[in-house]
N, C-alpha and C. Protein backbone atom coordinates (compact mmCIF):
# COMPACT_ATOMS: atom_id res chain seq x y z
N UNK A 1 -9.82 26.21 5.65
CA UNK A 1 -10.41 24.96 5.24
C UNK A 1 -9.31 23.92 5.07
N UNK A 2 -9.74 23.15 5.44
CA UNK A 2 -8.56 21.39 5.69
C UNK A 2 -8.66 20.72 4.08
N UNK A 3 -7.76 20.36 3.73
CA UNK A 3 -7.50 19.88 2.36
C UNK A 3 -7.39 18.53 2.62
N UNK A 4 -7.94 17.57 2.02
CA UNK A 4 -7.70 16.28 1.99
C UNK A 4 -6.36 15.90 1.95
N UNK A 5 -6.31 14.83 2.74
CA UNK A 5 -4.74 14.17 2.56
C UNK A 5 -4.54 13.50 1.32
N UNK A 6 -3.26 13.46 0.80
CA UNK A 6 -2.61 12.83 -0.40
C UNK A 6 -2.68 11.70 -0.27
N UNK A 7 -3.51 10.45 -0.97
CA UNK A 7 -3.20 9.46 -0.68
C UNK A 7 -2.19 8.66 -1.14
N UNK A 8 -1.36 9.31 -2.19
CA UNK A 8 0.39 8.85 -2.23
C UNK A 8 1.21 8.87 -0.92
N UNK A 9 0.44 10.17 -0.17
CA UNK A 9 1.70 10.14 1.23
C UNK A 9 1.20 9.60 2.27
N UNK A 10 -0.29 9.14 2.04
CA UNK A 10 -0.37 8.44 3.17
C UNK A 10 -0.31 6.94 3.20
N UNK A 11 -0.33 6.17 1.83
CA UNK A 11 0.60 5.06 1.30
C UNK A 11 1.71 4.92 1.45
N UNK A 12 2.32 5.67 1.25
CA UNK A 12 3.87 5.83 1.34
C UNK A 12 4.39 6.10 3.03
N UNK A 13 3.44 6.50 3.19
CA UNK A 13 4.02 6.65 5.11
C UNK A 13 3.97 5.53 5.72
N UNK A 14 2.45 5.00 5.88
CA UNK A 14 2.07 3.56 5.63
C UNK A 14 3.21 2.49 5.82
N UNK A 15 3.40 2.41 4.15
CA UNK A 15 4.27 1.44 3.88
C UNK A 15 6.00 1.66 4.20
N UNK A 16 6.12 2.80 4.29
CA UNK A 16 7.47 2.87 5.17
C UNK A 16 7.63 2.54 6.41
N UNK A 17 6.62 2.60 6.95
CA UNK A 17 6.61 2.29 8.86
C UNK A 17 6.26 0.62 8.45
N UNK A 18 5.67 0.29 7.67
CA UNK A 18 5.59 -1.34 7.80
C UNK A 18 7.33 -1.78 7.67
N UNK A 19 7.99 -1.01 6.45
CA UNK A 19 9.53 -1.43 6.08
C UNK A 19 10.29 -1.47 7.20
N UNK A 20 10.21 -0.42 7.68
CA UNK A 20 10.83 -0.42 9.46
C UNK A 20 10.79 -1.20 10.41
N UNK A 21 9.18 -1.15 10.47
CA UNK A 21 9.02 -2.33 11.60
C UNK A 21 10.13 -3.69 11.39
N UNK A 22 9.81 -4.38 10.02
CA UNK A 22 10.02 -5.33 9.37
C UNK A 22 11.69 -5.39 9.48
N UNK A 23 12.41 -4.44 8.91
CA UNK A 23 13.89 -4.18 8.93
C UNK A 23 14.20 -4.49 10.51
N UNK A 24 13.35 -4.06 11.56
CA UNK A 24 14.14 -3.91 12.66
C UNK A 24 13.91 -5.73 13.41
N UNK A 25 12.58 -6.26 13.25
CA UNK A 25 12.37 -7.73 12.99
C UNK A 25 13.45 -8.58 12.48
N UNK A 26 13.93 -8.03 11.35
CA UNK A 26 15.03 -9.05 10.71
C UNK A 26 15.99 -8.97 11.46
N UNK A 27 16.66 -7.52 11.97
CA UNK A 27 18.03 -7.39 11.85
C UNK A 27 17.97 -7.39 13.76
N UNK A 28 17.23 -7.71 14.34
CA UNK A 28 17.58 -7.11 15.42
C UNK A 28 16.14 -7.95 16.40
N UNK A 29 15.72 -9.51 15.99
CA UNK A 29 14.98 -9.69 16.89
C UNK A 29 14.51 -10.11 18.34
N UNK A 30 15.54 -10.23 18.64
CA UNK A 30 15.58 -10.17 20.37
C UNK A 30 15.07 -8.97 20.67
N UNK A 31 15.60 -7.56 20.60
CA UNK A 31 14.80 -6.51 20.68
C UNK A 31 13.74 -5.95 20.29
N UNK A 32 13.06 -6.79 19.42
CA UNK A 32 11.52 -6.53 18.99
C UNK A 32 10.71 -7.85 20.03
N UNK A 33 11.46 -8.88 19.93
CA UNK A 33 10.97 -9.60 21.15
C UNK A 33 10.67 -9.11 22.42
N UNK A 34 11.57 -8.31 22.51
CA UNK A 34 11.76 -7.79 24.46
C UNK A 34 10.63 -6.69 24.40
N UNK A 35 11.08 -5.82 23.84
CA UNK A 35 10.23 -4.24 23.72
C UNK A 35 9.22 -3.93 23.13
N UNK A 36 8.87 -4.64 21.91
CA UNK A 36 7.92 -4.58 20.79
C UNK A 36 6.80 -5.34 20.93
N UNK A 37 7.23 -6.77 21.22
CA UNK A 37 5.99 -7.73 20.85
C UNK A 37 5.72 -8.54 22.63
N UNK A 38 7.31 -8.08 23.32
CA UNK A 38 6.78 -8.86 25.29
C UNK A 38 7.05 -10.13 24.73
N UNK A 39 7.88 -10.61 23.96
CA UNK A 39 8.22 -12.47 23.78
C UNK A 39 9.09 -12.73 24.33
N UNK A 40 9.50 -13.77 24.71
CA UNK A 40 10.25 -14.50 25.49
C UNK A 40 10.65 -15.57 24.93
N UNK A 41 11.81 -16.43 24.71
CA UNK A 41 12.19 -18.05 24.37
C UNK A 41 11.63 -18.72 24.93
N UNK A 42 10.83 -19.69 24.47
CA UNK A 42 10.22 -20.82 24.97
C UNK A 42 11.51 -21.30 25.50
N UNK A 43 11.72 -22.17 27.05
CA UNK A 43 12.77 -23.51 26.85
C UNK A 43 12.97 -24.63 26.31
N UNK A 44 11.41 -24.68 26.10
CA UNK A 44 11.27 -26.20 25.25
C UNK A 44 11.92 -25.63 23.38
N UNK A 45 12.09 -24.46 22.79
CA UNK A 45 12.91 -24.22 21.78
C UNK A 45 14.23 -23.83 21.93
N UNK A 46 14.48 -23.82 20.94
CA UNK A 46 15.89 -23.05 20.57
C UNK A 46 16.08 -21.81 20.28
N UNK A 47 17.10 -21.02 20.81
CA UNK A 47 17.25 -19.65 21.02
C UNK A 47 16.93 -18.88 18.77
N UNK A 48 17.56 -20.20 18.26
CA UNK A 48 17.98 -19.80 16.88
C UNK A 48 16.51 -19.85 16.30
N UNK A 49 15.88 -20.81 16.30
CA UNK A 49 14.52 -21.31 15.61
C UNK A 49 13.40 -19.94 16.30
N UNK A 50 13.29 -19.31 17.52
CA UNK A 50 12.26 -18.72 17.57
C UNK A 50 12.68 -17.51 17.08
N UNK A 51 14.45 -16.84 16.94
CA UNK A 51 14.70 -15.60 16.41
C UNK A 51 14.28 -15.65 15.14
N UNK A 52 14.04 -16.98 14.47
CA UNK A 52 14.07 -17.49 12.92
C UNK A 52 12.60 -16.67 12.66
N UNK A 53 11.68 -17.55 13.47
CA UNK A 53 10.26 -16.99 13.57
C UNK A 53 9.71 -15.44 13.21
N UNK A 54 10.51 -14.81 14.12
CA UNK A 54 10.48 -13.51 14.25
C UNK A 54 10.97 -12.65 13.02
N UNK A 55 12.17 -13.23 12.95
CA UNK A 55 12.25 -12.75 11.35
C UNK A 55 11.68 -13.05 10.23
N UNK A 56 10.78 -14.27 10.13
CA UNK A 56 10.08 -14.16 9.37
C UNK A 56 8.53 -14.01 9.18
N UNK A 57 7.92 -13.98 10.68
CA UNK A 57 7.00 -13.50 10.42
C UNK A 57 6.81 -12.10 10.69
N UNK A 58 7.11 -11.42 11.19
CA UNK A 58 7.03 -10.08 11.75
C UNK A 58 8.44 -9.47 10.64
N UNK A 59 9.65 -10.05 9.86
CA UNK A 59 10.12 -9.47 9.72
C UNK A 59 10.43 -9.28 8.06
N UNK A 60 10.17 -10.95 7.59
CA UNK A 60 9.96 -11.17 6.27
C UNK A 60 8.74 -10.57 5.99
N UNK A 61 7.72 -10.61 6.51
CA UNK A 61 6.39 -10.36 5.80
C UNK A 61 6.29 -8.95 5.58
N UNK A 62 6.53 -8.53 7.02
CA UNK A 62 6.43 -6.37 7.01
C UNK A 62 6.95 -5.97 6.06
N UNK A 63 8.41 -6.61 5.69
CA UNK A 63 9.10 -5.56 5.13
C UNK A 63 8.91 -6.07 3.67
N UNK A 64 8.11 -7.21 3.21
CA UNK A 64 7.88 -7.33 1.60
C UNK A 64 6.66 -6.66 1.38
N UNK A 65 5.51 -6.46 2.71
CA UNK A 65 4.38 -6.33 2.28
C UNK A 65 4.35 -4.48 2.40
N UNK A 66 5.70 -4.06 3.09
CA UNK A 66 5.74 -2.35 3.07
C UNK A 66 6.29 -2.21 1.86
N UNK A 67 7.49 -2.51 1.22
CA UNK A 67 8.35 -2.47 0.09
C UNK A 67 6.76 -2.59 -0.95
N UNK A 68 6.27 -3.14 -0.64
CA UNK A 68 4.98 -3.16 -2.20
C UNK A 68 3.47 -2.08 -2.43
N UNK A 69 3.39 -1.97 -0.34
CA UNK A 69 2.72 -0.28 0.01
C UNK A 69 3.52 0.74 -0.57
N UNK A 70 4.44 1.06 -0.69
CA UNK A 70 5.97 1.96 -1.04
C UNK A 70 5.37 2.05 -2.32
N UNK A 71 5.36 0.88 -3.04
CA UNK A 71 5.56 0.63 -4.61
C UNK A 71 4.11 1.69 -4.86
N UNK A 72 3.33 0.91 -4.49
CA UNK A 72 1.40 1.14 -4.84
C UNK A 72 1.61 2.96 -4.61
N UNK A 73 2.63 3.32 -3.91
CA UNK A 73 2.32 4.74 -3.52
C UNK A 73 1.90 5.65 -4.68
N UNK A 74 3.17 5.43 -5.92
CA UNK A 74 3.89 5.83 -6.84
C UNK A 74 2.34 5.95 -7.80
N UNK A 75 1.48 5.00 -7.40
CA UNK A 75 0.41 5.11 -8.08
C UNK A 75 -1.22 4.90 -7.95
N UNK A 76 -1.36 5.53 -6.70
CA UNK A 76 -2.55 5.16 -5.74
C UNK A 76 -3.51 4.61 -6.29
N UNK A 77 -3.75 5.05 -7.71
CA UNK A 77 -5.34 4.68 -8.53
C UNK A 77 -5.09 3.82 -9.33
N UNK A 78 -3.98 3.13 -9.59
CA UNK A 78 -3.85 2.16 -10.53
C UNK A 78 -4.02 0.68 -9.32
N UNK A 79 -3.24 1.03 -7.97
CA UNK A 79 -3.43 0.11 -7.11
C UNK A 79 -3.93 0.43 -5.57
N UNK A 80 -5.10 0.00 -6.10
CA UNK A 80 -6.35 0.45 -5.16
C UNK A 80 -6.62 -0.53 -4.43
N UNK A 81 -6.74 -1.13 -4.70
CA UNK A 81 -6.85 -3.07 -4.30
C UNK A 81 -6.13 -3.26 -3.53
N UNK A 82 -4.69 -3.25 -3.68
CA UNK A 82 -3.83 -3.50 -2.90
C UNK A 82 -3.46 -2.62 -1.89
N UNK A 83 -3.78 -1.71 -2.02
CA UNK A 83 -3.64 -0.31 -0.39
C UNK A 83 -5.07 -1.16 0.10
N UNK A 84 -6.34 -1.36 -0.58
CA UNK A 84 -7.00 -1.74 0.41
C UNK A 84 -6.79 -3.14 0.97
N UNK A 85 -6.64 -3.86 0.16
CA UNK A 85 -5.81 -5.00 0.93
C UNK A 85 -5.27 -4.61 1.60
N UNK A 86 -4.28 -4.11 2.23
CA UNK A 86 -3.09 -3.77 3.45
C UNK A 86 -4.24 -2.75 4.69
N UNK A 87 -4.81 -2.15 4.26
CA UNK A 87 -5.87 -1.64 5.03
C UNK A 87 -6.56 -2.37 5.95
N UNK A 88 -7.35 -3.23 5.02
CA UNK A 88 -8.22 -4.49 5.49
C UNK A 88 -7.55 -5.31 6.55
N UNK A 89 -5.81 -6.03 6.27
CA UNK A 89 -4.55 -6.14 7.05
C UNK A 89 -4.59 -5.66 8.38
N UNK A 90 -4.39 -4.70 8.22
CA UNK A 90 -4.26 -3.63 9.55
C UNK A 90 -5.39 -3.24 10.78
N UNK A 91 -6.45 -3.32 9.96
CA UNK A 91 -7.67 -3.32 10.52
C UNK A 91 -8.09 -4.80 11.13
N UNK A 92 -7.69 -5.98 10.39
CA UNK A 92 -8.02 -7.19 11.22
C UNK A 92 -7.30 -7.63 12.51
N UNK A 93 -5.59 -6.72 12.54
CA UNK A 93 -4.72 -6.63 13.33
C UNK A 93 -5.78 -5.62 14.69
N UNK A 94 -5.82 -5.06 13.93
CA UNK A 94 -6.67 -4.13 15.46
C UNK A 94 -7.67 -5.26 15.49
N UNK A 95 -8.67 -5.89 14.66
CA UNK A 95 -9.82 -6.10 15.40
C UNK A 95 -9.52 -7.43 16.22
N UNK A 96 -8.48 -8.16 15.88
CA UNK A 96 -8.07 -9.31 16.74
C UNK A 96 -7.37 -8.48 18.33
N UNK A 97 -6.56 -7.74 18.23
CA UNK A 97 -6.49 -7.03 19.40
C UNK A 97 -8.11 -6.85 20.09
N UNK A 98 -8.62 -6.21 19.75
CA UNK A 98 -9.59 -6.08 20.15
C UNK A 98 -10.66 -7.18 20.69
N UNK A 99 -10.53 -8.17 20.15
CA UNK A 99 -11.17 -9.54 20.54
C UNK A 99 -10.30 -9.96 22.04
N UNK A 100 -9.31 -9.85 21.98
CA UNK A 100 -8.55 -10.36 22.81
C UNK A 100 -8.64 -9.88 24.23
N UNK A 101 -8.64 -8.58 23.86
CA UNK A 101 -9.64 -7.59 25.06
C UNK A 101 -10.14 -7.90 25.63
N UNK A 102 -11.11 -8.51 24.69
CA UNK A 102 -12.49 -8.73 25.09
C UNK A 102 -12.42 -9.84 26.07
N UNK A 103 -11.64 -10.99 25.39
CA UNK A 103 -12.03 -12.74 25.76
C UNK A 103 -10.78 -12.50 26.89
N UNK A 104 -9.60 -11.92 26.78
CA UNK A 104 -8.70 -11.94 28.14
C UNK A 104 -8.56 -10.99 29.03
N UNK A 105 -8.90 -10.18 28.58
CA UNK A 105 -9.21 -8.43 29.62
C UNK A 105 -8.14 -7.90 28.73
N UNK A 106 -7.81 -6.43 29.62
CA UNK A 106 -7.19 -5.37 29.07
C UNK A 106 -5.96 -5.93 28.48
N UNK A 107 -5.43 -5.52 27.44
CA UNK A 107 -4.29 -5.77 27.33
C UNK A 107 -2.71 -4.67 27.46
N UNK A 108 -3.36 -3.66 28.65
CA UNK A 108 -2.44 -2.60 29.28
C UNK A 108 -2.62 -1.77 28.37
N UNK A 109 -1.25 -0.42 28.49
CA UNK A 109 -1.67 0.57 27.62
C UNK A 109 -0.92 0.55 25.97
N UNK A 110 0.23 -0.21 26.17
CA UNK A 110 0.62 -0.66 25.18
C UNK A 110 0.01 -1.64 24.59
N UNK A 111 -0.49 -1.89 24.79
CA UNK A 111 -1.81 -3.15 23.81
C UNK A 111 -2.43 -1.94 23.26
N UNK A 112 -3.49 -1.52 23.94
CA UNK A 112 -4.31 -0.43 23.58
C UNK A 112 -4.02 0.54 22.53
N UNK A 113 -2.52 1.11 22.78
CA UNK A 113 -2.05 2.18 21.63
C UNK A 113 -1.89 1.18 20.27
N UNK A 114 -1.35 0.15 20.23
CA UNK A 114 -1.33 -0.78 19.00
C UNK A 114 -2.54 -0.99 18.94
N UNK A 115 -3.34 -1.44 19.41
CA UNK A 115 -4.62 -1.17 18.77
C UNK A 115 -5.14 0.36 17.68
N UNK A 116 -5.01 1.12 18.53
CA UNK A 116 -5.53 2.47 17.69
C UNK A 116 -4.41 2.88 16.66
N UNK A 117 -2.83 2.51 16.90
CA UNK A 117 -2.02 2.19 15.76
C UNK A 117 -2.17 2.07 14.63
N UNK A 118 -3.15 0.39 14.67
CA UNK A 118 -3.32 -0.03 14.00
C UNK A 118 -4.57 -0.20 13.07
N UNK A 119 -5.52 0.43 14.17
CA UNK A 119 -6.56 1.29 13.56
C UNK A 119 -6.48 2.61 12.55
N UNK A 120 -5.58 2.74 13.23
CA UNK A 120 -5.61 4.36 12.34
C UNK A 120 -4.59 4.08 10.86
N UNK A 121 -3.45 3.04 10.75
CA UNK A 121 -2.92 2.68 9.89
C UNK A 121 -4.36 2.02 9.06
N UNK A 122 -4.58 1.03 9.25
CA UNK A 122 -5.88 0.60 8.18
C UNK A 122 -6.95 1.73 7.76
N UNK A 123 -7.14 2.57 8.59
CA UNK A 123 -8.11 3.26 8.23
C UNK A 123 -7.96 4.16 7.00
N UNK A 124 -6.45 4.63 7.43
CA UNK A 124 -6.00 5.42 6.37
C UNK A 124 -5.43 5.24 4.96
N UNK A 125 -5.42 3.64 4.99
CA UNK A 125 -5.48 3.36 3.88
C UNK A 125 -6.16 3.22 3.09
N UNK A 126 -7.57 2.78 3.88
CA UNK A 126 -8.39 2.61 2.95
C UNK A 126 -9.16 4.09 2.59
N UNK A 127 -8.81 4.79 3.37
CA UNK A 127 -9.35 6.51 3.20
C UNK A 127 -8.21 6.62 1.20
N UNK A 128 -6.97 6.21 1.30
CA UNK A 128 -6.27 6.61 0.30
C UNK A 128 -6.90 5.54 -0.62
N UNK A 129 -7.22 4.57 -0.58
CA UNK A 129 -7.30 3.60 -1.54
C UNK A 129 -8.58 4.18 -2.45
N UNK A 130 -9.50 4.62 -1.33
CA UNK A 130 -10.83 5.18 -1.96
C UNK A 130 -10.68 6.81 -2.65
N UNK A 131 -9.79 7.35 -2.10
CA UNK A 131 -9.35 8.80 -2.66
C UNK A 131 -8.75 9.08 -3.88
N UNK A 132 -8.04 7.60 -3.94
CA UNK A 132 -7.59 8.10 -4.85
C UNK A 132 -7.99 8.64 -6.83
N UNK A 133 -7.10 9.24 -6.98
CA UNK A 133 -7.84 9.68 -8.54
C UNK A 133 -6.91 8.97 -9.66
N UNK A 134 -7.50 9.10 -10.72
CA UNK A 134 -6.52 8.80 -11.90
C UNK A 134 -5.85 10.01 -12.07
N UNK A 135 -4.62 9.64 -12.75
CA UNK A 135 -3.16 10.43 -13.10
C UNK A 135 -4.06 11.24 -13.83
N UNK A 136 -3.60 12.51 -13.82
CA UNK A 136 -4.28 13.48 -15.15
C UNK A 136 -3.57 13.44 -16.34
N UNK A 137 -4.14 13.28 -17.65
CA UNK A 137 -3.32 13.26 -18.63
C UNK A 137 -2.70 14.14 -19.19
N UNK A 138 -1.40 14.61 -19.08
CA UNK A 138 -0.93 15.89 -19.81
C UNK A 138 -1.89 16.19 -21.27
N UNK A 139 -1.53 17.86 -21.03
CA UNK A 139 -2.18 18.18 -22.45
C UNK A 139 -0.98 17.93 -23.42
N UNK A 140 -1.42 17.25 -24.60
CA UNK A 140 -0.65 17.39 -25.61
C UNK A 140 -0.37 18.91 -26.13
N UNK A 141 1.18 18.67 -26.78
CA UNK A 141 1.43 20.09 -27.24
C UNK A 141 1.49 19.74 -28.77
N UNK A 142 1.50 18.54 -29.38
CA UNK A 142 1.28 17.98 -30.66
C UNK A 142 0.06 18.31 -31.71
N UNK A 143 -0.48 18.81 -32.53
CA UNK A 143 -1.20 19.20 -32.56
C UNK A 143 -1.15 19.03 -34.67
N UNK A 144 -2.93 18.57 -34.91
CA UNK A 144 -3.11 18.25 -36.24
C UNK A 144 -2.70 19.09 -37.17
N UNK A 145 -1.91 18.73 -38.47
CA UNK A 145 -1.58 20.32 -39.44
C UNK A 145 -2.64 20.41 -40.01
N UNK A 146 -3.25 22.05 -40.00
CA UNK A 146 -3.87 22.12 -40.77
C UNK A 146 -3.64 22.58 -42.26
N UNK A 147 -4.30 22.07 -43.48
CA UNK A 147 -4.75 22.27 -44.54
C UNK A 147 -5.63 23.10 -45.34
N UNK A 148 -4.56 23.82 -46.16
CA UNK A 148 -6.08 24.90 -47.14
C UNK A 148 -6.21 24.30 -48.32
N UNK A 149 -6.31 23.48 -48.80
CA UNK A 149 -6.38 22.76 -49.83
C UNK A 149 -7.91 22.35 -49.93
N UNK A 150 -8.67 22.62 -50.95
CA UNK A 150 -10.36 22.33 -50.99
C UNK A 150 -10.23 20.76 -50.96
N UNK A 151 -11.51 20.25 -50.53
CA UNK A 151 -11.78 19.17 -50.24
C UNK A 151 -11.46 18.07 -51.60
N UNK A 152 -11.97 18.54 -52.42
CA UNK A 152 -11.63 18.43 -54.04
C UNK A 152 -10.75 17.73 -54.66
N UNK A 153 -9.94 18.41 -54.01
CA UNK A 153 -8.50 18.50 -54.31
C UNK A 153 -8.17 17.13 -53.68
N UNK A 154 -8.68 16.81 -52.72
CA UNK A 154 -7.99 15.84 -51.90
C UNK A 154 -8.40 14.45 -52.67
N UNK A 155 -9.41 14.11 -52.94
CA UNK A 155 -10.42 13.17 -53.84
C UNK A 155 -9.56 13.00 -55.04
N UNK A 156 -9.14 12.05 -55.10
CA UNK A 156 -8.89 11.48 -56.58
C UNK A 156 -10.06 11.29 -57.91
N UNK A 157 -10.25 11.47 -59.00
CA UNK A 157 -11.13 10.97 -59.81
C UNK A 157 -11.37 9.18 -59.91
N UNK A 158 -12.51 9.44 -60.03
CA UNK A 158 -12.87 8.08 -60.36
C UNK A 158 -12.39 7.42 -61.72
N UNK A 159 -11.35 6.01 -61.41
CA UNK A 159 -11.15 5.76 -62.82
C UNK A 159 -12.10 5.09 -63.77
N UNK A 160 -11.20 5.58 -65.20
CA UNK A 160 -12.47 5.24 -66.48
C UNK A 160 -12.60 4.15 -66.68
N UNK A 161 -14.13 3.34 -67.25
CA UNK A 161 -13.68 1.68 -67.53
C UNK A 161 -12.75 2.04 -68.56
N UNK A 162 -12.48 0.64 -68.63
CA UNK A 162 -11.99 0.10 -69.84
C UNK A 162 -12.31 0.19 -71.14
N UNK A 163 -11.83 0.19 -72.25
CA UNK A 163 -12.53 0.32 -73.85
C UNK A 163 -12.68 -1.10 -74.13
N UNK A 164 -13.71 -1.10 -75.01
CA UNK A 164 -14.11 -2.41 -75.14
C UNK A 164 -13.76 -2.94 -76.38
């Protein structure tokens, strides 16, 4: 029998492949241009302003919005919202692929695999977002002292009035 997946590790996988992507965006975008995304320099820009681009949209955003999937891992049920947010993310990424399909034709096979990529990244988040449970609370090992002392005992008397 198949055991449900952890949705800490599948947050955390998640959001590490977003950090990556993102890291390799910043540090290295001509080659996410060429290989990754098929971009090219406009001539009408500048070589500096569209690498700028790239690093920040593909490279600033991935890697703040994986660094905070990462974070949410640590605690799937406290941040549920936000794995499904990034879910929802991922899933609009496929379904705009998918539009595009539609309205320009195929978009080869590398279109296609980012599509289901990116399908299967959203999906699985929101599979973790919904899975997840609250932390279990340790059992305390602290424990009330008990007392043999009659109840009685515990009760003070009622004081006397006053003399008049």
């Amino acid at each position: 029998m198949l055991r449900p997946m952890n949705p800490r590790v599948i947050t955390a996988a998640v959001g590490g492949f977003m950090v990556l992507l993102g890291m390799a965006a910043l540090l290295e975008p001509e080659m996410v241009m060429e290989r990754v995304l098929g971009f090219a320099v406009d001539p009408k820009s500048t070589e500096n302003f569209v690498h700028g681009e790239v690093r920040a949209a593909y490279g600033g955003i991935f890697t703040v919005v994986g660094v905070f999937t990462v974070i949410a891992a640590m605690n799937p049920y406290l941040h549920r919202s936000r794995i499904f947010m990034v879910g929802m993310i991922w899933l609009g990424a496929c379904g705009g692929r998918v539009f595009g399909a539609f309205s320009d034709g195929s978009p080869g096979a590398f279109g296609w695999a980012s599509a289901v990529l990116e399908g299967i990244a959203g999906a699985a988040l929101l599979y973790a977002a919904q899975a997840a449970a609250p932390p279990e609370e340790p059992e305390s090992t602290i424990r009330p002292i008990e007392t043999s002392t009659p109840s009685s005992a515990t009760t003070a008397p009622a004081p006397e009035p006053p003399a008049a």
